[in-house]
N, C-alpha and C. Protein backbone atom coordinates (compact mmCIF):
# COMPACT_ATOMS: atom_id res chain seq x y z
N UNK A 1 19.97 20.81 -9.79
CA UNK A 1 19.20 19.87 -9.04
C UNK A 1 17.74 19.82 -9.50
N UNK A 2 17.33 21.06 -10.02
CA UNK A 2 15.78 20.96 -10.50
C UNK A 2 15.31 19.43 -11.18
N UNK A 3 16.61 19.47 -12.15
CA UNK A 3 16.21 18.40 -12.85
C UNK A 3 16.63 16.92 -12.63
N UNK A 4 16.81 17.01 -11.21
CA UNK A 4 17.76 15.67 -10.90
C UNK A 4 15.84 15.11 -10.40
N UNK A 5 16.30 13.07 -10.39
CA UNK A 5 15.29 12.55 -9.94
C UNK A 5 15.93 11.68 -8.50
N UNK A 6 15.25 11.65 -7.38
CA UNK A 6 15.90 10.64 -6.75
C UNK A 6 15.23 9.93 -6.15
N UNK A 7 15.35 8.48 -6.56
CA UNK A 7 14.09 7.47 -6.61
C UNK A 7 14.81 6.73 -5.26
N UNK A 8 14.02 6.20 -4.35
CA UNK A 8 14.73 5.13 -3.21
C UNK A 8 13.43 4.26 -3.08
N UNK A 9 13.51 3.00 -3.57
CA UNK A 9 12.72 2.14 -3.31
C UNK A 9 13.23 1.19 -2.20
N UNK A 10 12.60 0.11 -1.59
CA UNK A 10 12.60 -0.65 -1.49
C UNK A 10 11.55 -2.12 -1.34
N UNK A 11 12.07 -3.22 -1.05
CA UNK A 11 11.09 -4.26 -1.02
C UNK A 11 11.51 -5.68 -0.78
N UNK A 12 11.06 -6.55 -0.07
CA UNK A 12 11.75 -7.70 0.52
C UNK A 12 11.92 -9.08 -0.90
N UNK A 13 11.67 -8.51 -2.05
CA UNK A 13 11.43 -9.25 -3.22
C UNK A 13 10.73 -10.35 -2.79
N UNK A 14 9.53 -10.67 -2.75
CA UNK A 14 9.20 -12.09 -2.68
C UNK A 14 7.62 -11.38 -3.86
N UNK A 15 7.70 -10.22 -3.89
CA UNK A 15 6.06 -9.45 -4.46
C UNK A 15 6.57 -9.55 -5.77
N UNK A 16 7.65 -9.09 -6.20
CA UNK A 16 8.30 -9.09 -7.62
C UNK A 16 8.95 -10.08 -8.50
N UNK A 17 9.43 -9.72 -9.55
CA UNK A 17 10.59 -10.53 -10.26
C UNK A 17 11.57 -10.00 -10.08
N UNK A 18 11.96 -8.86 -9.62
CA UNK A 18 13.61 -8.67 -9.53
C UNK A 18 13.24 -6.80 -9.44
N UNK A 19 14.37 -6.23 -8.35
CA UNK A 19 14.41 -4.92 -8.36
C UNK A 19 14.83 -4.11 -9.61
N UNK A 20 14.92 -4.42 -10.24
CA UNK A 20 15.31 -3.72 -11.87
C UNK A 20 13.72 -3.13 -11.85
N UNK A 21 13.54 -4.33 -12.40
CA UNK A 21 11.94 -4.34 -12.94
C UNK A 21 10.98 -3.82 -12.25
N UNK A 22 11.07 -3.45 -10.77
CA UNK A 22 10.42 -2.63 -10.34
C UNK A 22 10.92 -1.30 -10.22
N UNK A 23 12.35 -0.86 -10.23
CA UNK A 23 12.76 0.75 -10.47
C UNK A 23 12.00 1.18 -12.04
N UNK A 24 12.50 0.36 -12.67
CA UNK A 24 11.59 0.46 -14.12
C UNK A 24 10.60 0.86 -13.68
N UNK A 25 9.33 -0.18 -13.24
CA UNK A 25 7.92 0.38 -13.33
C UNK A 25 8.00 1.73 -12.60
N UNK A 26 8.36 2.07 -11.44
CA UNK A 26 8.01 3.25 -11.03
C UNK A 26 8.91 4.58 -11.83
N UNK A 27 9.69 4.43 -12.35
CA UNK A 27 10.25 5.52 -13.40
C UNK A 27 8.90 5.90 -14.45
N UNK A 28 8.55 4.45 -15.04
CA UNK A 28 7.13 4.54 -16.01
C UNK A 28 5.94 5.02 -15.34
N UNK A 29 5.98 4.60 -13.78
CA UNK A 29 4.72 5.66 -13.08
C UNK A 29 5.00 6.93 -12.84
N UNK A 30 6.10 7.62 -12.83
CA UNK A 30 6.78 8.72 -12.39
C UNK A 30 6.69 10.00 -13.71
N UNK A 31 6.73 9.33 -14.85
CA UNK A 31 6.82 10.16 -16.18
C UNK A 31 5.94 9.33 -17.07
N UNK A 32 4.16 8.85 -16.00
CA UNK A 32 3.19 9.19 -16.72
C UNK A 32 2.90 8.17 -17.76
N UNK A 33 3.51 7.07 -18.02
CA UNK A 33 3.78 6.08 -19.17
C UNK A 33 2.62 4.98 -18.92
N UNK A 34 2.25 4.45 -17.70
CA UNK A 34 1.64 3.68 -16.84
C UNK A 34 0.53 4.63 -16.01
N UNK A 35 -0.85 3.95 -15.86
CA UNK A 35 -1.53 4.53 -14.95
C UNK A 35 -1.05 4.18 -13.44
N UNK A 36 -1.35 4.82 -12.40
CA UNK A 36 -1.45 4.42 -11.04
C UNK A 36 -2.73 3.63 -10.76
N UNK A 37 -2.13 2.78 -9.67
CA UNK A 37 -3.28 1.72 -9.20
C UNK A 37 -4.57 2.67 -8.64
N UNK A 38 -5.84 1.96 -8.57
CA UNK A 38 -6.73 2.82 -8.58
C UNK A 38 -7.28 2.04 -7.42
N UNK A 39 -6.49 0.98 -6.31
CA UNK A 39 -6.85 0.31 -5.21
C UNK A 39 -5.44 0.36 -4.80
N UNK A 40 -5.11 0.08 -3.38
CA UNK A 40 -4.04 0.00 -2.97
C UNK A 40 -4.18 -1.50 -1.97
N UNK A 41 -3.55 -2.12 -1.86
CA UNK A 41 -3.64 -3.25 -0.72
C UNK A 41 -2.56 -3.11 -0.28
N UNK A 42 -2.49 -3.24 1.63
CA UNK A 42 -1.38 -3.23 2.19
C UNK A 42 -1.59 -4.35 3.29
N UNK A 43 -0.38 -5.06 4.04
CA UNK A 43 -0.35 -5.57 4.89
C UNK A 43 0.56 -5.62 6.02
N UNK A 44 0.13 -6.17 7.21
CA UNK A 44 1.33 -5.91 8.29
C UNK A 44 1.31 -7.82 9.33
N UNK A 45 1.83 -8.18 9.30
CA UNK A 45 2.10 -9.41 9.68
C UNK A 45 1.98 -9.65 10.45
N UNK A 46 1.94 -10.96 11.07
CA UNK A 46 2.30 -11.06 13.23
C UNK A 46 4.12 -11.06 12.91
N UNK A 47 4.01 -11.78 11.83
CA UNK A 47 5.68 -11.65 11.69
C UNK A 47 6.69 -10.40 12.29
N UNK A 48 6.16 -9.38 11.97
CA UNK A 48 6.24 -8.02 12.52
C UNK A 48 6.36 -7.37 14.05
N UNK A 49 4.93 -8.05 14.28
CA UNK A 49 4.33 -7.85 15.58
C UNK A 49 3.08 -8.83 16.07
N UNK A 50 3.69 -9.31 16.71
CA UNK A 50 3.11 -10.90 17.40
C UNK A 50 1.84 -10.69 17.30
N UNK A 51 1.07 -9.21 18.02
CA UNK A 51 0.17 -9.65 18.66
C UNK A 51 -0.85 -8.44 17.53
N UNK A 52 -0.46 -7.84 16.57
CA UNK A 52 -1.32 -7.00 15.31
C UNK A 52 -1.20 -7.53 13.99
N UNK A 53 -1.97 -8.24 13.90
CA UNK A 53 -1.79 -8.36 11.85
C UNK A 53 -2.96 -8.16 11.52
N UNK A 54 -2.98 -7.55 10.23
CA UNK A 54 -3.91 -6.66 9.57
C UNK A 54 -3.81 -6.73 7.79
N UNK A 55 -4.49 -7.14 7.40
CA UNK A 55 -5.02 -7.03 5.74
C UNK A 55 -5.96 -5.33 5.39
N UNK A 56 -4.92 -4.49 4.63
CA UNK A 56 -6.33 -3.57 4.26
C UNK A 56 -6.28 -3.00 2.41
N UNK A 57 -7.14 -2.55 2.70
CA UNK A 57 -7.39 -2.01 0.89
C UNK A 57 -8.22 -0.34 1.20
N UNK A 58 -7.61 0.37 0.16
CA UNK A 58 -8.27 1.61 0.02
C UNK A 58 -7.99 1.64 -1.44
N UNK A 59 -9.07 3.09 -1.59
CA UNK A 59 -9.04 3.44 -3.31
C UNK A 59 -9.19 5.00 -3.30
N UNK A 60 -8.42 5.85 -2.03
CA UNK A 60 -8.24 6.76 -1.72
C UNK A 60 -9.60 8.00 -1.26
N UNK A 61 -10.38 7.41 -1.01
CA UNK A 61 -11.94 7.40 -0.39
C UNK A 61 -12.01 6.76 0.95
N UNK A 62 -11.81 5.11 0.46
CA UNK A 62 -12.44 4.83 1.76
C UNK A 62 -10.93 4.20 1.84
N UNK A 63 -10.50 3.53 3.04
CA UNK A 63 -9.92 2.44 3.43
C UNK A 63 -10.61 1.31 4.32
N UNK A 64 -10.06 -0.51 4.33
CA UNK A 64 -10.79 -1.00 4.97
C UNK A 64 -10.08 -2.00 5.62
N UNK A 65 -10.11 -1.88 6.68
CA UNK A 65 -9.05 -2.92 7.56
C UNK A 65 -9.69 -4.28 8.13
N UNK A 66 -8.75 -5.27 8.05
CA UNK A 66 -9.44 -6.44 8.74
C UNK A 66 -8.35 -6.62 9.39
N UNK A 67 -8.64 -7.60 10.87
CA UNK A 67 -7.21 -7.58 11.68
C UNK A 67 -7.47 -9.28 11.80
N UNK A 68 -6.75 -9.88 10.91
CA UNK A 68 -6.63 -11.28 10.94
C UNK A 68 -6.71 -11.87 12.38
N UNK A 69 -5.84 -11.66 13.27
CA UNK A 69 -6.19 -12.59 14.62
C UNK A 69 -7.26 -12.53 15.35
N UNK A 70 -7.83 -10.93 14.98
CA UNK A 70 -9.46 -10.87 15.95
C UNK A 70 -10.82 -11.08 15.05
N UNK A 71 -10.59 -11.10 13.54
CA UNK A 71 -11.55 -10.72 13.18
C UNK A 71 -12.48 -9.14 12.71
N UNK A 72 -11.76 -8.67 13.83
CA UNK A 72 -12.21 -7.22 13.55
C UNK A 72 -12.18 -6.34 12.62
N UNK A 73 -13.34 -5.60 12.30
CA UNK A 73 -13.26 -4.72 10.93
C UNK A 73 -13.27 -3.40 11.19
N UNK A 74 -12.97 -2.72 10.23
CA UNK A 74 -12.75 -0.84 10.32
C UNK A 74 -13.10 -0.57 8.76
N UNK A 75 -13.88 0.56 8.89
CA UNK A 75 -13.85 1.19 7.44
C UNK A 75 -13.35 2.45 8.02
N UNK A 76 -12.87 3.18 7.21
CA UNK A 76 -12.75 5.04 7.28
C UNK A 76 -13.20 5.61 5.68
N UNK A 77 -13.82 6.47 5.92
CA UNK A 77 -14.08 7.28 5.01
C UNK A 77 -12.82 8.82 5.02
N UNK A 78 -12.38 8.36 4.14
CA UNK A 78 -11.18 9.25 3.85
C UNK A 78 -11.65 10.56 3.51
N UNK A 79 -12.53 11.23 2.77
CA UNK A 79 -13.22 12.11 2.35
C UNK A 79 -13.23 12.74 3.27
N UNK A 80 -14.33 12.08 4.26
CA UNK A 80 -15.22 13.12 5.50
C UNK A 80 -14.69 13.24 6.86
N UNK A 81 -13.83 11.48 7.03
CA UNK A 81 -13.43 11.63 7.81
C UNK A 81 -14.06 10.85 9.31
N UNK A 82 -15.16 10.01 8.40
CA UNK A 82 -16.00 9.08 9.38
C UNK A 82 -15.38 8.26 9.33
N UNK A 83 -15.47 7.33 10.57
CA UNK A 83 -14.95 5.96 10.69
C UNK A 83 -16.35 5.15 11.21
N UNK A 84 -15.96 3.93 10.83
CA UNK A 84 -17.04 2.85 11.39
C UNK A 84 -16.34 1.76 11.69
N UNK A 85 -16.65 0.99 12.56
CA UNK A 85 -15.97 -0.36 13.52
C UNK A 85 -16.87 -1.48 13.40
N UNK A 86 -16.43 -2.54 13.53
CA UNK A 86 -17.16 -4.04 13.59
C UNK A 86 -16.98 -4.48 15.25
């Protein structure tokens, strides 16, 4: 087993060209071939949850949230551990 890999992705394909091509890339992130992203962007929908949707980005320092229906902002400082609010 040491040497076994066991990869479980998933993803609603609409971000990609096809799940091949993304087991690929992360095998090539996995054994080092490819750098890792050096920003991350994530999102969460009303689609999800009616009444929270949220756009954010980090670069493993800070993260920064915006919550689409209110407007509202958040930073965190990942480091220290501060947060700040809008």
């Amino acid at each position: 087993m040491k040497n076994t890999l066991i990869l479980y992705t998933a993803d609603h394909g609409d971000m990609i060209d096809g799940r091949s091509k993304h087991v690929e890339k992360m095998l090539k992130l996995l054994e080092g071939k490819i750098p890792w992203r050096k920003i991350l962007d994530m999102e969460h929908s009303k689609i999800y949850e009616k009444e929270n949707a949220w756009v954010a980005l980090t670069d493993g320092r800070y993260k920064y949230v915006y919550f689409t229906l209110t407007g509202t902002k958040q930073l965190f400082n990942l480091k220290t551990g501060g947060n700040y609010y809008d």
